[in-house]
Protein backbone atom coordinates (compact mmCIF):
# COMPACT_ATOMS: atom_id res chain seq x y z
CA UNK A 1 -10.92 -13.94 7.27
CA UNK A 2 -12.57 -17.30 5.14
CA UNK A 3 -13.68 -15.82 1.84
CA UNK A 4 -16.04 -18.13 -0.52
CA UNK A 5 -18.24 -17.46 -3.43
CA UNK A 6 -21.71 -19.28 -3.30
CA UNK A 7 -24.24 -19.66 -6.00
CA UNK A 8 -27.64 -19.09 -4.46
CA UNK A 9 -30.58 -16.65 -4.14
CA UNK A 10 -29.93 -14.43 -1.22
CA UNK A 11 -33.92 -15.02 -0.23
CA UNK A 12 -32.81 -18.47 1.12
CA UNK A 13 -29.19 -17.40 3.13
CA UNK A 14 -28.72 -18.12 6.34
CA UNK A 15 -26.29 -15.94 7.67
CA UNK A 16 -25.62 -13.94 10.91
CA UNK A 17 -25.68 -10.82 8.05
CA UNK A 18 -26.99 -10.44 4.41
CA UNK A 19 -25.36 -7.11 2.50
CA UNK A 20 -27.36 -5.41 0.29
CA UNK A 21 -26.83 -2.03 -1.50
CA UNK A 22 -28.44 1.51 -2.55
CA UNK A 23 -27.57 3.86 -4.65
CA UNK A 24 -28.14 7.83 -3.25
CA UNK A 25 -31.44 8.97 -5.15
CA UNK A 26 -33.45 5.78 -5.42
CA UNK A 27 -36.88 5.25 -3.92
CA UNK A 28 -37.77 1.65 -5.38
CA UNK A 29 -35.13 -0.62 -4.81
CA UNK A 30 -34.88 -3.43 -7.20
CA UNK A 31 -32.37 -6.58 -7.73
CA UNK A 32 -31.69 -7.91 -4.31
CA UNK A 33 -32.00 -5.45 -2.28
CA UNK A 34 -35.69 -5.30 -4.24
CA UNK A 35 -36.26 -8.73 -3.57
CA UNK A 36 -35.17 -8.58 0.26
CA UNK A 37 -37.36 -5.39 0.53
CA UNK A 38 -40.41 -7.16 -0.64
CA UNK A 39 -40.08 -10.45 1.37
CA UNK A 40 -39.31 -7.91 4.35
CA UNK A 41 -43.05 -6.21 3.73
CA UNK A 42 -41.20 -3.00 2.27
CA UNK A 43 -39.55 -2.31 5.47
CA UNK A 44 -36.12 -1.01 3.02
CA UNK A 45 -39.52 1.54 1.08
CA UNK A 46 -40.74 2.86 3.89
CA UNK A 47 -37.05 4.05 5.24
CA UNK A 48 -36.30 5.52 2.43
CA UNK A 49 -39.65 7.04 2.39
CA UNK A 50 -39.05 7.96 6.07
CA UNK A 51 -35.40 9.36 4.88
CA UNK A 52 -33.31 6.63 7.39
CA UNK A 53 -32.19 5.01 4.38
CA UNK A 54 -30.18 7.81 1.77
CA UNK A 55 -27.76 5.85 -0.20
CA UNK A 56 -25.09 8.05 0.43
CA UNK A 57 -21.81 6.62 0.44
CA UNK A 58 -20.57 4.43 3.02
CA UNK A 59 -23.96 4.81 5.09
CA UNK A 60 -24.77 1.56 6.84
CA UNK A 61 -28.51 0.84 7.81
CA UNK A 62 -28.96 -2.40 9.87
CA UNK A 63 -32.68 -3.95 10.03
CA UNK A 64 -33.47 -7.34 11.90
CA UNK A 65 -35.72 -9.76 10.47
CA UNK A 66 -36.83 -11.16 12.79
CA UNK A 67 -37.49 -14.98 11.42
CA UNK A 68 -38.91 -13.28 7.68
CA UNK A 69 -35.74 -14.44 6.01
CA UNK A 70 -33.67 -17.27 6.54
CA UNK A 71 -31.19 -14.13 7.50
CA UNK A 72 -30.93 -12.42 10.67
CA UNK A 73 -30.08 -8.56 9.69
CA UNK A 74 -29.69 -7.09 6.70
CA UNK A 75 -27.61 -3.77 5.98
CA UNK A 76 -28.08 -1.67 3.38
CA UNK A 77 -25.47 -0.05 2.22
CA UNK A 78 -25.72 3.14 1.02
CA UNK A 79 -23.04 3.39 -2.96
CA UNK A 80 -23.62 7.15 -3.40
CA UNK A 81 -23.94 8.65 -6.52
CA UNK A 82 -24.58 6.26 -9.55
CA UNK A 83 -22.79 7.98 -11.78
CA UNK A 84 -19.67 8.11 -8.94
CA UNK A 85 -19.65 4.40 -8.83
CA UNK A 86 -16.39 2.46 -9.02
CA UNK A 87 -14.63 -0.36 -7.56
CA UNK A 88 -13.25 2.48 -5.05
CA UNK A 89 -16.68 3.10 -3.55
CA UNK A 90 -16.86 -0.69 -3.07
CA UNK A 91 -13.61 -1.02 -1.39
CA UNK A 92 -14.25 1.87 1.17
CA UNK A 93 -18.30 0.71 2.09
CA UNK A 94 -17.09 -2.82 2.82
CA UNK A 95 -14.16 -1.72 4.73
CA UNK A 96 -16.70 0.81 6.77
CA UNK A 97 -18.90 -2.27 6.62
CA UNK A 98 -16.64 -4.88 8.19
CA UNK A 99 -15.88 -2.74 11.22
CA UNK A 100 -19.36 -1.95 11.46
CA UNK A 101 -20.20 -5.45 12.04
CA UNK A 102 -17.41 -6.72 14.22
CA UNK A 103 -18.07 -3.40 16.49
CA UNK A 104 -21.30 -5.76 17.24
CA UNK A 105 -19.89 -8.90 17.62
CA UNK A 106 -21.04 -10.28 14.00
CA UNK A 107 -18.82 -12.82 13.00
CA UNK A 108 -20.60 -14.16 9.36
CA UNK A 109 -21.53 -11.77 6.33
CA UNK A 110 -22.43 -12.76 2.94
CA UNK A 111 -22.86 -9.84 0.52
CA UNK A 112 -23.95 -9.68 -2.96
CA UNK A 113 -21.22 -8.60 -5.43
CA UNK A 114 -21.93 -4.96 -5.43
CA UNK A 115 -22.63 -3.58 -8.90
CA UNK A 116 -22.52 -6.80 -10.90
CA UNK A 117 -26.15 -7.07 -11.19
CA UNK A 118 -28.32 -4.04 -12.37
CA UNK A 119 -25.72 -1.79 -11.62
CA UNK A 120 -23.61 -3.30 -14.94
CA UNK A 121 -19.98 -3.74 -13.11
CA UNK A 122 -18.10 -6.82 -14.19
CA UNK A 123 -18.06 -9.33 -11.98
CA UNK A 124 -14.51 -9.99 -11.42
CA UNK A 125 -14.28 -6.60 -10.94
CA UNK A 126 -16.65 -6.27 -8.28
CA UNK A 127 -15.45 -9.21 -6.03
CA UNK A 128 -12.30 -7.79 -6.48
CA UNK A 129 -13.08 -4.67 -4.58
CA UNK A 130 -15.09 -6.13 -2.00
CA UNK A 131 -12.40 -8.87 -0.93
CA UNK A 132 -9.82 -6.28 -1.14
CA UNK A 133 -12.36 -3.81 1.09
CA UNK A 134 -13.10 -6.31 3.57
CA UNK A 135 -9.98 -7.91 4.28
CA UNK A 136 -8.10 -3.99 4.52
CA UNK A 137 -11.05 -2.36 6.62
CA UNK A 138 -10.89 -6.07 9.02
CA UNK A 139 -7.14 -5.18 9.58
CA UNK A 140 -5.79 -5.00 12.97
CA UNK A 141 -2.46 -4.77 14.84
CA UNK A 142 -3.03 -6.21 18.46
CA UNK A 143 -0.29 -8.54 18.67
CA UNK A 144 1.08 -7.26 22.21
CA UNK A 145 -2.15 -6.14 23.61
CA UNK A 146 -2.36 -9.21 26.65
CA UNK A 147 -5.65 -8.71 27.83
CA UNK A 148 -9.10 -8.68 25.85
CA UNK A 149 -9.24 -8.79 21.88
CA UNK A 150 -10.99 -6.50 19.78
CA UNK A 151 -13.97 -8.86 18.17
CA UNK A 152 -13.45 -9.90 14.34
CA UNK A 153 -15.65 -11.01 11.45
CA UNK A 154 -14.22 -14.96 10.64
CA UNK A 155 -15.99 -15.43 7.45
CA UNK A 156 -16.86 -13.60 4.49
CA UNK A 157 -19.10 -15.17 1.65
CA UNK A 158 -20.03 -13.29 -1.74
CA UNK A 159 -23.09 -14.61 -3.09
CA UNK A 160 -24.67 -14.77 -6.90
CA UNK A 161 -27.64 -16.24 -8.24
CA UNK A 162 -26.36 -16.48 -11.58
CA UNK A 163 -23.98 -19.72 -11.89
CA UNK A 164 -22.39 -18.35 -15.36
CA UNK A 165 -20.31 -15.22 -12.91
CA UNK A 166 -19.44 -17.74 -10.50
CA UNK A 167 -15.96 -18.20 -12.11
CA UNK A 168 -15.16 -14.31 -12.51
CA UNK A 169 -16.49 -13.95 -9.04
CA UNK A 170 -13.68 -16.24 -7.91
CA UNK A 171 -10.81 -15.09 -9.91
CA UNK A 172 -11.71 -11.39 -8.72
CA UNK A 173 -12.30 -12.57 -4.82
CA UNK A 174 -8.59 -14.46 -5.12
CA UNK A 175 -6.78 -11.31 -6.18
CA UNK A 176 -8.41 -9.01 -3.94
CA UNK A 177 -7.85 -10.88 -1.06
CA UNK A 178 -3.94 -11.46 -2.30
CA UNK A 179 -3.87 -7.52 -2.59
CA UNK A 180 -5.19 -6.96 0.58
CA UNK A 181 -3.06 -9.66 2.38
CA UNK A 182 0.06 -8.10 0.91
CA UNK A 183 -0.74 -4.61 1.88
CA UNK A 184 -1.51 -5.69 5.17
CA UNK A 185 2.11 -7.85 5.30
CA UNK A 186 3.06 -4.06 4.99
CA UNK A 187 0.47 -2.41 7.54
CA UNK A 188 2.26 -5.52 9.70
CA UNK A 189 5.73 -4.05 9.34
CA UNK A 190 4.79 -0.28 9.65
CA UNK A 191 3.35 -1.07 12.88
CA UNK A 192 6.17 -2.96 14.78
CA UNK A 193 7.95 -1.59 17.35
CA UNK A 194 11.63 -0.51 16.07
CA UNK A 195 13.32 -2.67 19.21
CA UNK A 196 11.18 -5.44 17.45
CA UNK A 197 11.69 -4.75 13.85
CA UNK A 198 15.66 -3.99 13.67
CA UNK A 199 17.20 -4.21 10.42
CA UNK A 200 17.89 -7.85 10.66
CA UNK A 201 13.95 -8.75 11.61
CA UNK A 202 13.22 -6.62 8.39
CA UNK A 203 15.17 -9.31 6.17
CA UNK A 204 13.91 -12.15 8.06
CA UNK A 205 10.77 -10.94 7.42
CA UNK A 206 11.13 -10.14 3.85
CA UNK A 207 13.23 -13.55 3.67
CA UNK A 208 9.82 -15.15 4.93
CA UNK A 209 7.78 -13.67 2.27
CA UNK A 210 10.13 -14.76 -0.71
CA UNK A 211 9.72 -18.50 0.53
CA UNK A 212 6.30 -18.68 0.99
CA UNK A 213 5.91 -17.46 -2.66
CA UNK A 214 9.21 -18.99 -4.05
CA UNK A 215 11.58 -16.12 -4.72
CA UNK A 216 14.99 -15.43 -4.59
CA UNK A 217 16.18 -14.07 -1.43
CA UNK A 218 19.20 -12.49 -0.44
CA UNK A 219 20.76 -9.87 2.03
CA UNK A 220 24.30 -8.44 2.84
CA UNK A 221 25.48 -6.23 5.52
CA UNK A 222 28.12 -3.67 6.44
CA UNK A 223 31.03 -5.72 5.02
CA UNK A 224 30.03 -6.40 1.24
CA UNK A 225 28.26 -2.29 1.14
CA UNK A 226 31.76 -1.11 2.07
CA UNK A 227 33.17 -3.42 -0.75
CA UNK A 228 30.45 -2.06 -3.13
CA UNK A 229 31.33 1.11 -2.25
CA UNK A 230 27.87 2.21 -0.62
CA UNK A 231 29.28 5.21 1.24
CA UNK A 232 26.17 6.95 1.59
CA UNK A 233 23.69 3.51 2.97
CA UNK A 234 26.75 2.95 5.42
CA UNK A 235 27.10 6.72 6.52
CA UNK A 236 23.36 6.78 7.62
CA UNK A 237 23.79 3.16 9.34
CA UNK A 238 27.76 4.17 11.26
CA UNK A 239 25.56 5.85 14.37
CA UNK A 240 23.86 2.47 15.28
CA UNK A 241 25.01 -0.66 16.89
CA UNK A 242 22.27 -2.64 15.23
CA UNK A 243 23.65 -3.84 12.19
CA UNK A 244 22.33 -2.81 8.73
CA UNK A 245 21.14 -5.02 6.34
CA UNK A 246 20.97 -4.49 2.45
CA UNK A 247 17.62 -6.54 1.47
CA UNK A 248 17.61 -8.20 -2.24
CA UNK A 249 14.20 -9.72 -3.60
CA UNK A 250 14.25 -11.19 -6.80
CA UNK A 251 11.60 -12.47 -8.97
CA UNK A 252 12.40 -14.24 -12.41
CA UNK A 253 8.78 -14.13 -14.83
CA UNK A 254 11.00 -13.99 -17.71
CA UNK A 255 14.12 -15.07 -17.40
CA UNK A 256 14.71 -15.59 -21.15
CA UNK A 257 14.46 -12.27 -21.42
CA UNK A 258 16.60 -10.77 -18.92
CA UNK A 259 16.32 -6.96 -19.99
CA UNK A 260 12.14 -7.02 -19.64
CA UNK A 261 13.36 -6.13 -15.91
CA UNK A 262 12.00 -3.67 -13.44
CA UNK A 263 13.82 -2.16 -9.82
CA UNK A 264 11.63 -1.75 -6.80
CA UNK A 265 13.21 0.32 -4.16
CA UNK A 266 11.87 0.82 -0.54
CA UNK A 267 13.43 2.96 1.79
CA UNK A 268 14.33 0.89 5.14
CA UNK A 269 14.86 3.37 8.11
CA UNK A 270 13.61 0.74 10.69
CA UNK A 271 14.05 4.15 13.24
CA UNK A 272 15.00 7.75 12.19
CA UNK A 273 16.17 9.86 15.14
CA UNK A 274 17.24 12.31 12.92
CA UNK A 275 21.12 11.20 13.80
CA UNK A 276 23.01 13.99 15.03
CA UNK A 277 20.91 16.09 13.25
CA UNK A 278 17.96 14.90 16.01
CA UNK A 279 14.48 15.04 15.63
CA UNK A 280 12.25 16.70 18.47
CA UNK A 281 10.72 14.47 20.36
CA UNK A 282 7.19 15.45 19.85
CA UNK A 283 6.23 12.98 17.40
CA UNK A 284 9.65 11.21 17.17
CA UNK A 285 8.27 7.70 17.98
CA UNK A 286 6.05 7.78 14.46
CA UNK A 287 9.87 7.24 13.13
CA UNK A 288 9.43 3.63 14.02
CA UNK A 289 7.35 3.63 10.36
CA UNK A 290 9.99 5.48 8.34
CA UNK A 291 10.52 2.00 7.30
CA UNK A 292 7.40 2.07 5.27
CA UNK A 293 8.70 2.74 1.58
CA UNK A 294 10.42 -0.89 2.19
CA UNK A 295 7.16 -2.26 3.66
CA UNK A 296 5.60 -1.47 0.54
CA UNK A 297 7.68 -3.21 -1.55
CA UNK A 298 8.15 -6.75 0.94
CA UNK A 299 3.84 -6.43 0.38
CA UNK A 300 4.27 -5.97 -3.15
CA UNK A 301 6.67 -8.95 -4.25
CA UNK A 302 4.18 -11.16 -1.96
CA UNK A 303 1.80 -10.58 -4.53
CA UNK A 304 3.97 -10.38 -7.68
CA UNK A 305 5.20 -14.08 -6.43
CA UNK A 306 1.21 -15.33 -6.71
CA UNK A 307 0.22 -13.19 -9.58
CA UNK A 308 3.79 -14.03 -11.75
CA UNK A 309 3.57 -11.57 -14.09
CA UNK A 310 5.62 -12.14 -17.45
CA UNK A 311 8.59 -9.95 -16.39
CA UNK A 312 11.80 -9.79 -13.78
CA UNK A 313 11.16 -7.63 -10.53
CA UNK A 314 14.28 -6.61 -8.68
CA UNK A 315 12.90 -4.97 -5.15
CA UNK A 316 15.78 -3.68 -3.25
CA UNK A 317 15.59 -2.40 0.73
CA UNK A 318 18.18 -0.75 2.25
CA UNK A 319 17.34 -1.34 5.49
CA UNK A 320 19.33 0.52 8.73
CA UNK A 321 19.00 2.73 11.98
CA UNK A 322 19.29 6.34 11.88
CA UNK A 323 21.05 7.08 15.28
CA UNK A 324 23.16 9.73 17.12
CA UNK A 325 26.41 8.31 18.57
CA UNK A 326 30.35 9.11 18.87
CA UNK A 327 30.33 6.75 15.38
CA UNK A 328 27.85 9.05 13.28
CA UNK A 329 27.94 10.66 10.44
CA UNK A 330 28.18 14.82 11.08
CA UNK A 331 27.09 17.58 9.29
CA UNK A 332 29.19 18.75 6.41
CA UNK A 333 30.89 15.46 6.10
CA UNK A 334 31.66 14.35 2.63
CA UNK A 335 30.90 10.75 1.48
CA UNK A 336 30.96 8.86 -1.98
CA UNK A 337 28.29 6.59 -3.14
CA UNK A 338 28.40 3.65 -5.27
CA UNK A 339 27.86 5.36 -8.59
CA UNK A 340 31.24 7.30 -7.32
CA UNK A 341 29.10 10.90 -6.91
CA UNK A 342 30.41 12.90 -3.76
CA UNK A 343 27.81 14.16 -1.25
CA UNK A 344 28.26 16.78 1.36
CA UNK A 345 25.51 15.89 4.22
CA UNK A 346 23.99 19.28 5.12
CA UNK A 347 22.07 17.68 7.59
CA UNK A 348 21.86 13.64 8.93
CA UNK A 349 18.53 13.78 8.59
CA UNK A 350 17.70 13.72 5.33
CA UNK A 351 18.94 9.95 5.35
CA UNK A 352 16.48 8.46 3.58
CA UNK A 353 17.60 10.19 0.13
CA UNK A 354 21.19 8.82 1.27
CA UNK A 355 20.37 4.97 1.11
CA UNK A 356 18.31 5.11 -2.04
CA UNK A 357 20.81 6.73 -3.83
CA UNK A 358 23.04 3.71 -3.07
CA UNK A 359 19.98 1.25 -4.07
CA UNK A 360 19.11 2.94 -7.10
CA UNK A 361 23.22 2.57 -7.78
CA UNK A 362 22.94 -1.22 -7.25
CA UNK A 363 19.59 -1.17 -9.45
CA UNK A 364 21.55 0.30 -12.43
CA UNK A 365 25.15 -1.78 -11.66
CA UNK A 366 22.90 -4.96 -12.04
CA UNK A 367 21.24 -3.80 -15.27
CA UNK A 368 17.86 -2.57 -14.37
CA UNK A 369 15.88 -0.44 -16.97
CA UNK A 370 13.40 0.73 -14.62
CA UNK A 371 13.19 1.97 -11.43
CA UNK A 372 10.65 2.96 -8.90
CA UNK A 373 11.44 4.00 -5.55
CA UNK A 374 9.03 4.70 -2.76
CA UNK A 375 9.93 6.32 0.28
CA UNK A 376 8.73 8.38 3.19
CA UNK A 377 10.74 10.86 2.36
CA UNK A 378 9.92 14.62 3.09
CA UNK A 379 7.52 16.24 6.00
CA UNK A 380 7.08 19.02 3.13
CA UNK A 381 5.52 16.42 1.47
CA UNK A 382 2.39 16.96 3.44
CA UNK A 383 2.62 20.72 3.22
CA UNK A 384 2.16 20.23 -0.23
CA UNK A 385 -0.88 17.35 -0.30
CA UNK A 386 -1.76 17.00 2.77
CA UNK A 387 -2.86 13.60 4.00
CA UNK A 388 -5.09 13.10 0.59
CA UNK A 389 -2.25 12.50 -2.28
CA UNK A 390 1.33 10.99 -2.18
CA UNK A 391 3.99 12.87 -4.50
CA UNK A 392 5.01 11.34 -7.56
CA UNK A 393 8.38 13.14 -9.62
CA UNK A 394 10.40 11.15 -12.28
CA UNK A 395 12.30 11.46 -15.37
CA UNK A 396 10.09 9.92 -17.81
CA UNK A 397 6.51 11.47 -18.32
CA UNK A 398 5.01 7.69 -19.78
CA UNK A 399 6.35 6.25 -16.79
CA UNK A 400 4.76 8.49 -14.59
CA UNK A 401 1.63 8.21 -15.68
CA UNK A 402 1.72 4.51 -15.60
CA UNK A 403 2.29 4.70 -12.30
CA UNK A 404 -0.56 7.59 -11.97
CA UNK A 405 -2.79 5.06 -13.57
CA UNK A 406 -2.29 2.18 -11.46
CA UNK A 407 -2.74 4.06 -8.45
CA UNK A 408 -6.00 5.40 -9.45
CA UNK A 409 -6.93 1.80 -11.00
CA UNK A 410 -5.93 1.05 -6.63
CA UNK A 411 -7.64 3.77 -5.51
CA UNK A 412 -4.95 5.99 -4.48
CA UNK A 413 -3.82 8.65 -5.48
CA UNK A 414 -0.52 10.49 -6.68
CA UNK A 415 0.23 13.92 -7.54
CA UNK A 416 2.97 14.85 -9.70
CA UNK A 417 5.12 18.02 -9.07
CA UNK A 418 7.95 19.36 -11.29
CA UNK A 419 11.88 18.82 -11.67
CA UNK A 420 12.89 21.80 -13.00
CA UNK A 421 16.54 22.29 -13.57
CA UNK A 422 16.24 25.04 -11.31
CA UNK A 423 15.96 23.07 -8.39
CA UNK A 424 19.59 21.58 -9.12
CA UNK A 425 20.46 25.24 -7.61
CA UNK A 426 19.82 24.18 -4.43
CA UNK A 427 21.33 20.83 -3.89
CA UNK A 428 24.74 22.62 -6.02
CA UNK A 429 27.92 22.75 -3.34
CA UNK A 430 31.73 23.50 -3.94
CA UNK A 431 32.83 20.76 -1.56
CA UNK A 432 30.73 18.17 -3.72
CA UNK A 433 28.96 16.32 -6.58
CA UNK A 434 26.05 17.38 -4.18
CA UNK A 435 24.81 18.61 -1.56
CA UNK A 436 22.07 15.88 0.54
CA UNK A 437 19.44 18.51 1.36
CA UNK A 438 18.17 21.89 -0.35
CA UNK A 439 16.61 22.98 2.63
CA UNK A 440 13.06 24.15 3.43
CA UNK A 441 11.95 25.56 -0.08
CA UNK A 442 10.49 22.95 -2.02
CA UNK A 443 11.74 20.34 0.18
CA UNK A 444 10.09 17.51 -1.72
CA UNK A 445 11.18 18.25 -4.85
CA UNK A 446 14.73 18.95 -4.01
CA UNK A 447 15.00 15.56 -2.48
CA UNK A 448 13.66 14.18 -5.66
CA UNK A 449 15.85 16.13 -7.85
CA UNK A 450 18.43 14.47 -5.59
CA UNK A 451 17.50 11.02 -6.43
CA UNK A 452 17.15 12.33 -10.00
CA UNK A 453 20.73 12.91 -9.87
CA UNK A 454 21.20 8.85 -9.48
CA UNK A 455 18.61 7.56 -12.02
CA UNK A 456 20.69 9.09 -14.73
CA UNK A 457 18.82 8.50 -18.24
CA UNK A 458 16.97 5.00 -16.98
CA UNK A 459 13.37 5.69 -16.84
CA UNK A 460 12.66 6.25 -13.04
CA UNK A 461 9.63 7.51 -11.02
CA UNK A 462 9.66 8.54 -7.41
CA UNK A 463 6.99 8.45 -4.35
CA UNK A 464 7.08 9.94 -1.50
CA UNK A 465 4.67 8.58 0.44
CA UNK A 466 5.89 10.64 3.52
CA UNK A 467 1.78 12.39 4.10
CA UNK A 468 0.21 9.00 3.13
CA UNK A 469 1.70 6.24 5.17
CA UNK A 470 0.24 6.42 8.43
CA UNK A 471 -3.21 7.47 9.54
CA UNK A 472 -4.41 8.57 13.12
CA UNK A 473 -8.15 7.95 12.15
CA UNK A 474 -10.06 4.97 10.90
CA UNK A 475 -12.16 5.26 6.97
CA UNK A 476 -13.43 3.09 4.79
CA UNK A 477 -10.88 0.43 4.40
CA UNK A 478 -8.08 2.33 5.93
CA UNK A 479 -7.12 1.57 9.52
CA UNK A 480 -5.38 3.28 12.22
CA UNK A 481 -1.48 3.28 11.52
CA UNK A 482 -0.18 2.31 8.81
CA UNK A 483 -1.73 2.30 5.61
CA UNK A 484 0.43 0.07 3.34
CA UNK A 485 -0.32 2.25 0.81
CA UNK A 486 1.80 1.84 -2.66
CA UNK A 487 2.01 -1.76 -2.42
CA UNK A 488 -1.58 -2.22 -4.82
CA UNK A 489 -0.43 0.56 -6.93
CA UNK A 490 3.28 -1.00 -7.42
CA UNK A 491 1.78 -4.51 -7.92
CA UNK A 492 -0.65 -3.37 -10.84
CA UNK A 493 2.00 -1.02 -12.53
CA UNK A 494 4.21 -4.71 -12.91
CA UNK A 495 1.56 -6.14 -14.11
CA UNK A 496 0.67 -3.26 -16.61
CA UNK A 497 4.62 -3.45 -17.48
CA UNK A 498 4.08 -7.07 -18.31
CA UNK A 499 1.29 -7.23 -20.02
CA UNK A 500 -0.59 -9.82 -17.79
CA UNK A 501 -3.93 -10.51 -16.91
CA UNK A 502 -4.36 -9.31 -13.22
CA UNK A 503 -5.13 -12.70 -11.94
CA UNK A 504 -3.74 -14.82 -9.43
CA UNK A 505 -2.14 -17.59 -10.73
CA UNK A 506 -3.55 -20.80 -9.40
């Protein structure tokens, strides 16, 4: 999608659609959608009169012109509460809005910048969310479909009258549609096939990313994890004959000051049969996603690279299969990670916990003082939250609600739950260090208290975005499949970390 801001009075557009706004409880429009109103003989007052035109959130009302304005339709879009207003509600009615108009074959919009006028948002702000919105709720994946195409807006322009927010219009409309392209690089990888997106197409793909946005790339396989003594990655990758691939993304935004540092780690189970341990089948081929803790962070350095935030970002994918074969790992096998802790698998499929542990090893053997790891990790995950929150757990309450923060700054949103030492009970063997599942009670938390058992004393925070990832049902901005969701909140915790304006660097 084209995205452009234009100075000029909306009265004198011509576009294919003009998008103006109302908040739930007003009866006299005013600022554009006032102006359009009037020039439309108070068509706008007499539907809100008539009650066709609320305000609530997300409602869309489309009225033709019919040669009265340069413009051909106008939609109101309904904001919701005034005092609910955020960037959030701007995200989710132009997503809603964007469908709405390619479902009827519109291919131009130009919107005002919601809430930058009388409704007192900054401006940079406000384009922000609605390039963000539009380019997320315009998302697709209908690469393999070979026969009709599902019709798509081309152009988006965000228009101002007032030539002094044109600047902070731009800088806001750049990010947002850098945030949304990134997620969307991880909606992309979410959504492949698994007998398209093996381990190596993972690191080609994330090797694609670092050179469009000039960072360092690297990736190692079976060999060089067996001399690094990854015993748990390579246990969960020995049952598949596609070979695994340990994916290293580095970016350097202070490289004077090599200890301002932080670790990004993305689980990379391109498929997850469950191993030996196998999965029913019902539902089995959503495994094709359980890559999507790694998708996040590919998304995310795409947009650290263009934003280049004043500190060093080390994302780390472990990327493999999870298959049953005469080469698996079994049940109550023993295995020794990189940090040279012992782990008795209780079950090969709780895998994902395995290969973390071995990337949040080569995090802290490289001298990272931060980590972040984002998986989907636990079904019990969505026993706890539903499809509403993803779990955050950590050993470091500041971090955690940095990360809190961001996501809510994002608009999504993370729940933390507890690591109580009494969780260690159940992840406590006598064959080993530990034990790779505590079963069914508390089943997120134990697999975090596993991870815990990695991090050590360096400040980490984990997400398990297991509930959150994937969606069966269009809203707002979010599209069927994959959500991408973590890669905005992981992008503006960096920044946070850094201390950098949350701008794209042009």
């Amino acid at each position: 999608m084209k995205l452009e801001i234009k100075l000029a009075d909306v009265r004198s557009l011509e576009t294919d659609l003009l998008v103006v706004n109302l908040f739930q409880g007003v009866t006299v429009p005013g600022g554009a959608t006032g102006a359009v109103n009037v020039l439309l003989d108070g068509v706008i007052s007499d539907l809100i009169q008539a009650g066709e035109i609320t305000g609530r959130q997300n409602e869309i009302t489309l009225i033709h012109t019919f040669g009265k304005i340069p413009a051909k339709r106008i939609a109101v879009l309904g904001l919701g509460s005034r005092d609910a207003f955020s960037s959030q509600v701007i995200r989710q009615g132009m997503g809603a809005l964007v469908r709405y108009a390619s479902a009827r074959n519109i291919v131009n919009i130009t919107t005002i910048a919601h809430g930058a006028g009388i409704g007192g948002m900054d401006p940079e702000e406000s384009a922000r969310a609605v390039a963000e919105g539009a380019c997320l709720g315009a998302y697709r994946f209908s690469k393999y479909k070979t026969q009709g195409s599902d019709p798509v807006v081309e152009s988006l322009d965000i228009v101002d009258s007032s030539a002094d927010k044109i600047d902070s219009l731009n800088q806001g409309m750049n990010l947002g549609k850098v945030l949304a392209e990134s997620t969307n690089i991880a909606r992309d990888l979410g959504n492949e096939p698994a007998n398209i997106l093996s381990p190596i197409e993972l690191a080609l793909r994330a090797k694609a990313v670092c050179e469009s946005v000039g960072i360092e790339f690297q990736a190692f396989g079976r060999e060089e994890a067996f001399n690094l003594g990854m015993g748990a990655f390579l246990s969960v990758a020995a049952g598949s004959e596609q070979p695994p691939r340990f994916i290293i993304m580095k970016y350097s935004g202070d490289p004077d000051n090599p200890h301002n540092n932080i670790a990004l780690c993305g689980k990379g189970i391109t498929f997850d049969s469950g191993g030996i341990s196998i999965k029913p089948v019902e539902g089995m081929g959503a495994m094709k996603g359980d890559m999507a803790g790694g998708a996040a962070v590919i998304g995310a350095m795409n947009a650290i690279g263009q934003i280049k935030p004043k500190i060093n970002v080390m994302a780390l994918v472990p990327a493999t299969e999870n298959m049953p074969s005469g080469a698996a790992a079994r049940p109550a096998d023993v295995v020794t990670s990189a940090l040279g802790k012992t782990i008795e698998i209780v079950t090969t499929d709780a895998e994902g916990r395995m290969v973390l542990a071995d990337a949040i090893a080569y995090a802290i053997n490289n001298g990272q003082n931060r980590i972040v790891d984002v998986a989907t990790l636990t079904g019990a995950a969505s026993v706890a939250l539903g499809n509403v929150a993803s779990a955050v757990m950590g050993n470091d309450d500041q971090f955690i609600e940095q990360v809190i923060e961001a996501g809510k700054f994002c608009g999504e949103r993370f729940w933390e739950l507890p690591l109580f030492p009494e969780y260690r009970d159940q992840i406590t063997t006598g064959i080993a260090d530990l034990l790779n599942s505590g079963g069914r009670p508390a089943g997120t938390i134990t697999a975090g208290y596993f991870l815990k058992e990695f991090a050590g004393d360096i400040p980490w925070v984990h997400l398990d975005i297991a509930a959150t990832a994937r969606t069966d049902k269009e809203s707002g901005y979010t599209a069927k499949g994959h959500t991408g969701v973590a890669v905005r909140t992981l992008v503006r915790l960096v920044t946070d970390l850094a201390g950098s304006s949350f701008q794209v660097e042009r």
